[in-house]
Protein backbone atom coordinates (compact mmCIF):
# COMPACT_ATOMS: atom_id res chain seq x y z
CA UNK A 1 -68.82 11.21 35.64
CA UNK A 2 -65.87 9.42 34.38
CA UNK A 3 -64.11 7.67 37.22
CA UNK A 4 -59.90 7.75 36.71
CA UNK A 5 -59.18 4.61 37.90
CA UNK A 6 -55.15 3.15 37.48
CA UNK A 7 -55.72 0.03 35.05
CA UNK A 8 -52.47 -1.63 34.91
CA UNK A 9 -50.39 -2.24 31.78
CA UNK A 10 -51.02 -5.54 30.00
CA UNK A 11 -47.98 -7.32 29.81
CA UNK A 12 -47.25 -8.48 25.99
CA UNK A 13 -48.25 -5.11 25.20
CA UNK A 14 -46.16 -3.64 27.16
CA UNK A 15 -43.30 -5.41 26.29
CA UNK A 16 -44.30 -4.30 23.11
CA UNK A 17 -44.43 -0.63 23.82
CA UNK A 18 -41.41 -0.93 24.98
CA UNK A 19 -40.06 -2.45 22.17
CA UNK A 20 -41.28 -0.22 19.31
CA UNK A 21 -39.96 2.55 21.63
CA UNK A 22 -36.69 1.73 21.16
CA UNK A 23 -36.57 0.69 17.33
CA UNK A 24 -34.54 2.56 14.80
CA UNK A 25 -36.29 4.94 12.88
CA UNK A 26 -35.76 3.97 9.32
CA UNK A 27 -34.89 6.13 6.27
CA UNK A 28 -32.03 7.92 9.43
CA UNK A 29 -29.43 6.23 8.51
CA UNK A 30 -29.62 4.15 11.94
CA UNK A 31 -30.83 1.05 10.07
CA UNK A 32 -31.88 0.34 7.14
CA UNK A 33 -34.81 -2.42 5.63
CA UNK A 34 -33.85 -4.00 2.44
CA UNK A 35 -36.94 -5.57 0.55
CA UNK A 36 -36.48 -9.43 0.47
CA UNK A 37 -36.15 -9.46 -3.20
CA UNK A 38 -33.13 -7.08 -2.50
CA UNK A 39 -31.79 -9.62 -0.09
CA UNK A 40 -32.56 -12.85 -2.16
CA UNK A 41 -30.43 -11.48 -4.30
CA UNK A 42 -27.82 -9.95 -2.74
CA UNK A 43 -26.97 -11.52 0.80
CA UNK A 44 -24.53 -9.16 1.79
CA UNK A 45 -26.78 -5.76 1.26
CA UNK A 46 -27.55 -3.29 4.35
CA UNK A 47 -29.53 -5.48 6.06
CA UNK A 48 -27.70 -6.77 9.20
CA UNK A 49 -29.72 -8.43 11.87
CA UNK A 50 -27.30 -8.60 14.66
CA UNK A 51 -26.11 -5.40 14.52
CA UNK A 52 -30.32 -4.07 14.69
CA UNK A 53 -30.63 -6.59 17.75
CA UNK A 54 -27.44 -4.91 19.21
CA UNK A 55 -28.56 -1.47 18.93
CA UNK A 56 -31.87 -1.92 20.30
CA UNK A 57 -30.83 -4.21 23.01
CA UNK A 58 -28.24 -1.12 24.28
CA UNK A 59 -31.51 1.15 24.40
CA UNK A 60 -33.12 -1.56 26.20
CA UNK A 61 -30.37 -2.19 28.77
CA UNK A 62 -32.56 0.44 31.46
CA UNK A 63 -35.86 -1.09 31.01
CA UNK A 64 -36.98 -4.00 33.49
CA UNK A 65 -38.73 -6.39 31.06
CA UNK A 66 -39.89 -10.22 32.67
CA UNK A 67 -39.75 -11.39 29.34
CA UNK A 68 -36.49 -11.80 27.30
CA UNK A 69 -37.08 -10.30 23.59
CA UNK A 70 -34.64 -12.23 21.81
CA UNK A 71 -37.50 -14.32 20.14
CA UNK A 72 -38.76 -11.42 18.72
CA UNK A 73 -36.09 -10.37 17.56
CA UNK A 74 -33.85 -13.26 16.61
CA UNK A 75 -34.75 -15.76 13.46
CA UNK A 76 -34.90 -19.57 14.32
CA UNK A 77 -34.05 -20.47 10.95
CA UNK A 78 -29.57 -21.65 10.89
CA UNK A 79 -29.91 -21.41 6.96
CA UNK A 80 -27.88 -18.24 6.38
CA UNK A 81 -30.81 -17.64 3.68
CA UNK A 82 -33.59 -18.38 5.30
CA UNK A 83 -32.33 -16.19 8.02
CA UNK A 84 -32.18 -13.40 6.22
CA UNK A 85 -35.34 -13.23 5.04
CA UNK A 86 -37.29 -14.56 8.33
CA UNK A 87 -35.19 -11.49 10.31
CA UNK A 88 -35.93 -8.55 7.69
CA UNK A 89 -39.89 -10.39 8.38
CA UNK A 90 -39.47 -10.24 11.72
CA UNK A 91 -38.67 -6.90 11.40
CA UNK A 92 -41.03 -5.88 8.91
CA UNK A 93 -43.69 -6.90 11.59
CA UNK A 94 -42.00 -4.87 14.37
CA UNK A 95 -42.53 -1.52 12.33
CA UNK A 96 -45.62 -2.47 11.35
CA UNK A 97 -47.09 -3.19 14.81
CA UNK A 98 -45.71 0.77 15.51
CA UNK A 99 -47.45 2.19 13.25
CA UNK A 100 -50.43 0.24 14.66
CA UNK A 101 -49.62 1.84 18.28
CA UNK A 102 -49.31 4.94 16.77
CA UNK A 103 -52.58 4.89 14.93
CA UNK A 104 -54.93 4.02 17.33
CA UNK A 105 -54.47 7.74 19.20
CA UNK A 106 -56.40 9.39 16.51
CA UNK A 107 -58.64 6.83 15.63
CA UNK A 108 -59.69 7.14 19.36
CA UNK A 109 -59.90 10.74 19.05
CA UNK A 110 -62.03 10.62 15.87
CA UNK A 111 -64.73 7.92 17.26
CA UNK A 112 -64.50 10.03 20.51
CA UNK A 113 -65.70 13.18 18.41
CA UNK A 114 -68.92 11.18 16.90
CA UNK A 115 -66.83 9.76 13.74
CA UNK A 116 -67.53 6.08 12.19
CA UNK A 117 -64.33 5.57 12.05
CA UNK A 118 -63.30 2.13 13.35
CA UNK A 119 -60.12 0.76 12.25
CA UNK A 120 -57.08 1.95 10.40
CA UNK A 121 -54.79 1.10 7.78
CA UNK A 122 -50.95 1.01 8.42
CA UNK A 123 -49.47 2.26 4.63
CA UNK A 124 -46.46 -0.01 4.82
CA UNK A 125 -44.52 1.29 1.54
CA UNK A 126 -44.38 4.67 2.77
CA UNK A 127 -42.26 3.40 5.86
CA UNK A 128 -40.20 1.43 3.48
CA UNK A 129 -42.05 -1.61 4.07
CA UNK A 130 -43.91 -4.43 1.72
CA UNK A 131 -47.50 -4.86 2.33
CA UNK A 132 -47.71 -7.80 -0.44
CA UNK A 133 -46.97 -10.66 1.67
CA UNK A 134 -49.09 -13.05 3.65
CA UNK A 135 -47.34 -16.16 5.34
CA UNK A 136 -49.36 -19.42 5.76
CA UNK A 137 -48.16 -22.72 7.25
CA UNK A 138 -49.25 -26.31 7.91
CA UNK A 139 -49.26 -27.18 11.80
CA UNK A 140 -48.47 -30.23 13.52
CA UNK A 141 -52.66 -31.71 12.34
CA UNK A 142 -51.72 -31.06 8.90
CA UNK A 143 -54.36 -27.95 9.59
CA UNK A 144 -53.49 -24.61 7.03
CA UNK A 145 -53.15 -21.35 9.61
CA UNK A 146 -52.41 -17.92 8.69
CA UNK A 147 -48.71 -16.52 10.60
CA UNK A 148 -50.33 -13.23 11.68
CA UNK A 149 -48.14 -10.61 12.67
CA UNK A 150 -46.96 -9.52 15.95
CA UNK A 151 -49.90 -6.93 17.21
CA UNK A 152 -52.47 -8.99 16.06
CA UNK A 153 -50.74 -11.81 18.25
CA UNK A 154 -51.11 -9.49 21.25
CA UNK A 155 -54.48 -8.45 20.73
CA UNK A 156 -55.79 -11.70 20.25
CA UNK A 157 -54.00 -12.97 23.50
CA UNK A 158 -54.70 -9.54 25.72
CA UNK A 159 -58.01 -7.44 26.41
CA UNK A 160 -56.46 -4.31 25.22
CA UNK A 161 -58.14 -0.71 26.28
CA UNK A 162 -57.74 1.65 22.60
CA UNK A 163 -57.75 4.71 25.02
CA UNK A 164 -55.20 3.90 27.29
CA UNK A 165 -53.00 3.78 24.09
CA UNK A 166 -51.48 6.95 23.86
CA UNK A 167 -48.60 8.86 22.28
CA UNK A 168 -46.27 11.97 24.46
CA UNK A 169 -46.64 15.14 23.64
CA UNK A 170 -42.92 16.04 24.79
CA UNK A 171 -40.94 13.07 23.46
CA UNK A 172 -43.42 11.37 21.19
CA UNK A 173 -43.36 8.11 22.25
CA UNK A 174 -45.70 5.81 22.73
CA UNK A 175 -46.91 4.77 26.03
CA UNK A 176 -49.75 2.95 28.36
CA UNK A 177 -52.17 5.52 30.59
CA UNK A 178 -52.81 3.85 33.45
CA UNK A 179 -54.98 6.78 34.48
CA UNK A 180 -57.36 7.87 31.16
CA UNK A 181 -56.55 11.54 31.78
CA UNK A 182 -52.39 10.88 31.58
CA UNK A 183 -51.13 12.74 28.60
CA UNK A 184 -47.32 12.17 28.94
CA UNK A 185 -45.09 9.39 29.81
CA UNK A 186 -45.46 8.41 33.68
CA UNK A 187 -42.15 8.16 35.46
CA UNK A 188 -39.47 6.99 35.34
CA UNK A 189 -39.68 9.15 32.51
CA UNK A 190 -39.89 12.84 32.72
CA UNK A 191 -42.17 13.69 30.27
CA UNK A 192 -45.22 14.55 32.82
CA UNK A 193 -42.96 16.64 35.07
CA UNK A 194 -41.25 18.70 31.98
CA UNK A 195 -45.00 19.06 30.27
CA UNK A 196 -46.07 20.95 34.43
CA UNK A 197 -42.89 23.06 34.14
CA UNK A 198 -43.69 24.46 30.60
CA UNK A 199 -47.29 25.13 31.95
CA UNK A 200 -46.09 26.64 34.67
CA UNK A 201 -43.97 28.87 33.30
CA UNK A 202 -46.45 29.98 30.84
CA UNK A 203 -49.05 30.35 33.49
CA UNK A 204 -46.25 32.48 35.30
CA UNK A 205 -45.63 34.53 31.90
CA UNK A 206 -49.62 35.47 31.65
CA UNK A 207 -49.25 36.37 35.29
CA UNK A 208 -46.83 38.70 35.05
CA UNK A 209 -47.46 40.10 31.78
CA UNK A 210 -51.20 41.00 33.09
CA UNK A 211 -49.74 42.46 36.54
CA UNK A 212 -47.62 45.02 33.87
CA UNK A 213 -50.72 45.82 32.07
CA UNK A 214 -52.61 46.81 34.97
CA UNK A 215 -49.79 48.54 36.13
CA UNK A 216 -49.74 50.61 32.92
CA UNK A 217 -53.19 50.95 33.20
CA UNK A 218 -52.68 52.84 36.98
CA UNK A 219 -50.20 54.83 36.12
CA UNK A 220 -51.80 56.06 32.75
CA UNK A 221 -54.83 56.95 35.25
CA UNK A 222 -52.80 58.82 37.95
CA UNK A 223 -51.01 60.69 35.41
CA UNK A 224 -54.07 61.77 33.88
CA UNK A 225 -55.89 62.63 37.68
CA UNK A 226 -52.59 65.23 37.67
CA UNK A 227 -53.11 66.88 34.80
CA UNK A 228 -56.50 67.96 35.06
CA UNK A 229 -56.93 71.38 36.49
CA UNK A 230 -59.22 71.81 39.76
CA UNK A 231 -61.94 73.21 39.49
C-alpha cells in the first residue's frame, strides 16, 4: 500500500521549477535565441540579455524565492563579446534543463508501465537550440573539468525524487508533488481547485442526464400501463 506522505520541495530544484516556469517560450515572438555563430558575427542581432532578464524577472516578481537568480541569469564576463555569447549559453542551458523537467513525466510513466526505458534525450535543434557544444575549463589546480549544465548541477547537488516531477494538466506547467498522488499545481495556484470544479460539473452533468433517462424511461412505462385495455 503506497503511503502519500508530503516530501518537501528540494530547494535548487525548486528554484529551478520556478524558473523554467516563467521563461519565454521561444519561436512566440517573446524572445528569441540567436545561435552564437549568428551573434559572433553580428553583435547587435535579436538577442538581448537584459531585456530576457527583465521579462522574466516581472513574472517572477510574485514568487518568494531565498535565493536571488541573477547568477543564473546574468553573464560575469564585462567583455561586451564575451557577454554575449556566455548569456545566449546561459540561456541555452535554461531551455535545456526544461525540456529535462518536462521529460522526466513520461519517462516515469513508461518505466512505471514495465518499460526499460531509463533516460531521455532533450533534441535541442528542434527548440532552436545547439547541441554541438561542450565547455571545458582549467580550475584553480591546473585540473581539466567539464562546465556541465544547469540540471545536471542540481542533480548532482540534490537527491531528486523522478515522480514527484510532474507537469499540470490545466496550465501545463511544471511543478513539485509533494504528495505522489497530486496531479495539478498545489496552491497558491489554482490549478487543483479548477481541475475539482470541471469534475464536478461533469459528475453533475452524468447525474442529471441519467435522472432524465430514467425519467423517460417512467413515463414511457406509465404511458404504456394506460393504453393497454383491461382485461
Amino acid at each position: 500500500m503506497m503511503i502519500n506522505r508530503l516530501a518537501p520541495r528540494p530547494q535548487r530544484l525548486g528554484e529551478l521549477i520556478d524558473l523554467v516556469n516563467c521563461l519565454p517560450l521561444p519561436n512566440t515572438g517573446e524572445f528569441h535565441l540567436l545561435n552564437p555563430v549568428r551573434i559572433e558575427a553580428d553583435l547587435a542581432g535579436d538577442f538581448d540579455a537584459s531585456r530576457a532578464v527583465k521579462l522574466v524577472a516581472r513574472r517572477l516578481r510574485r514568487l518568494d524565492l531565498p535565493r536571488a537568480l541573477g547568477d543564473l541569469l546574468r553573464p560575469r564576463k564585462t567583455d561586451v563579446w564575451a557577454k554575449d555569447i556566455e548569456a545566449w549559453r546561459r540561456w541555452q542551458g535554461l531551455y535545456a534543463a526544461r525540456a529535462s523537467l518536462y521529460a522526466i513525466p513520461e519517462v516515469v510513466r513508461e518505466h512505471q508501465a514495465g518499460s526499460k526505458v531509463r533516460g531521455w534525450a532533450v533534441n535541442l535543434p528542434s527548440l532552436g537550440l545547439d547541441s554541438g557544444f561542450r565547455f571545458f575549463y582549467v580550475d584553480a589546480d591546473g585540473f581539466l573539468g567539464e562546465d556541465k549544465d544547469l540540471f545536471s548541477r542540481i542533480v548532482a547537488t540534490e537527491d531528486i525524487k523522478a515522480d514527484r516531477i510532474k507537469v499540470c494538466p490545466e496550465c501545463n506547467r511544471v511543478f513539485w508533488a509533494g504528495r505522489i498522488k497530486m496531479v495539478a499545481c498545489p496552491p497558491p495556484r489554482t490549478c487543483a481547485n479548477n481541475r475539482r470544479v470541471k469534475r464536478s460539473r461533469i459528475e453533475r452533468a452524468l447525474r442529471e442526464a441519467h435522472r432524465e433517462l430514467e425519467a423517460k424511461k417512467r413515463s414511457r412505462i406509465t404511458k404504456r400501463a394506460k393504453t393497454v385495455p383491461k382485461r
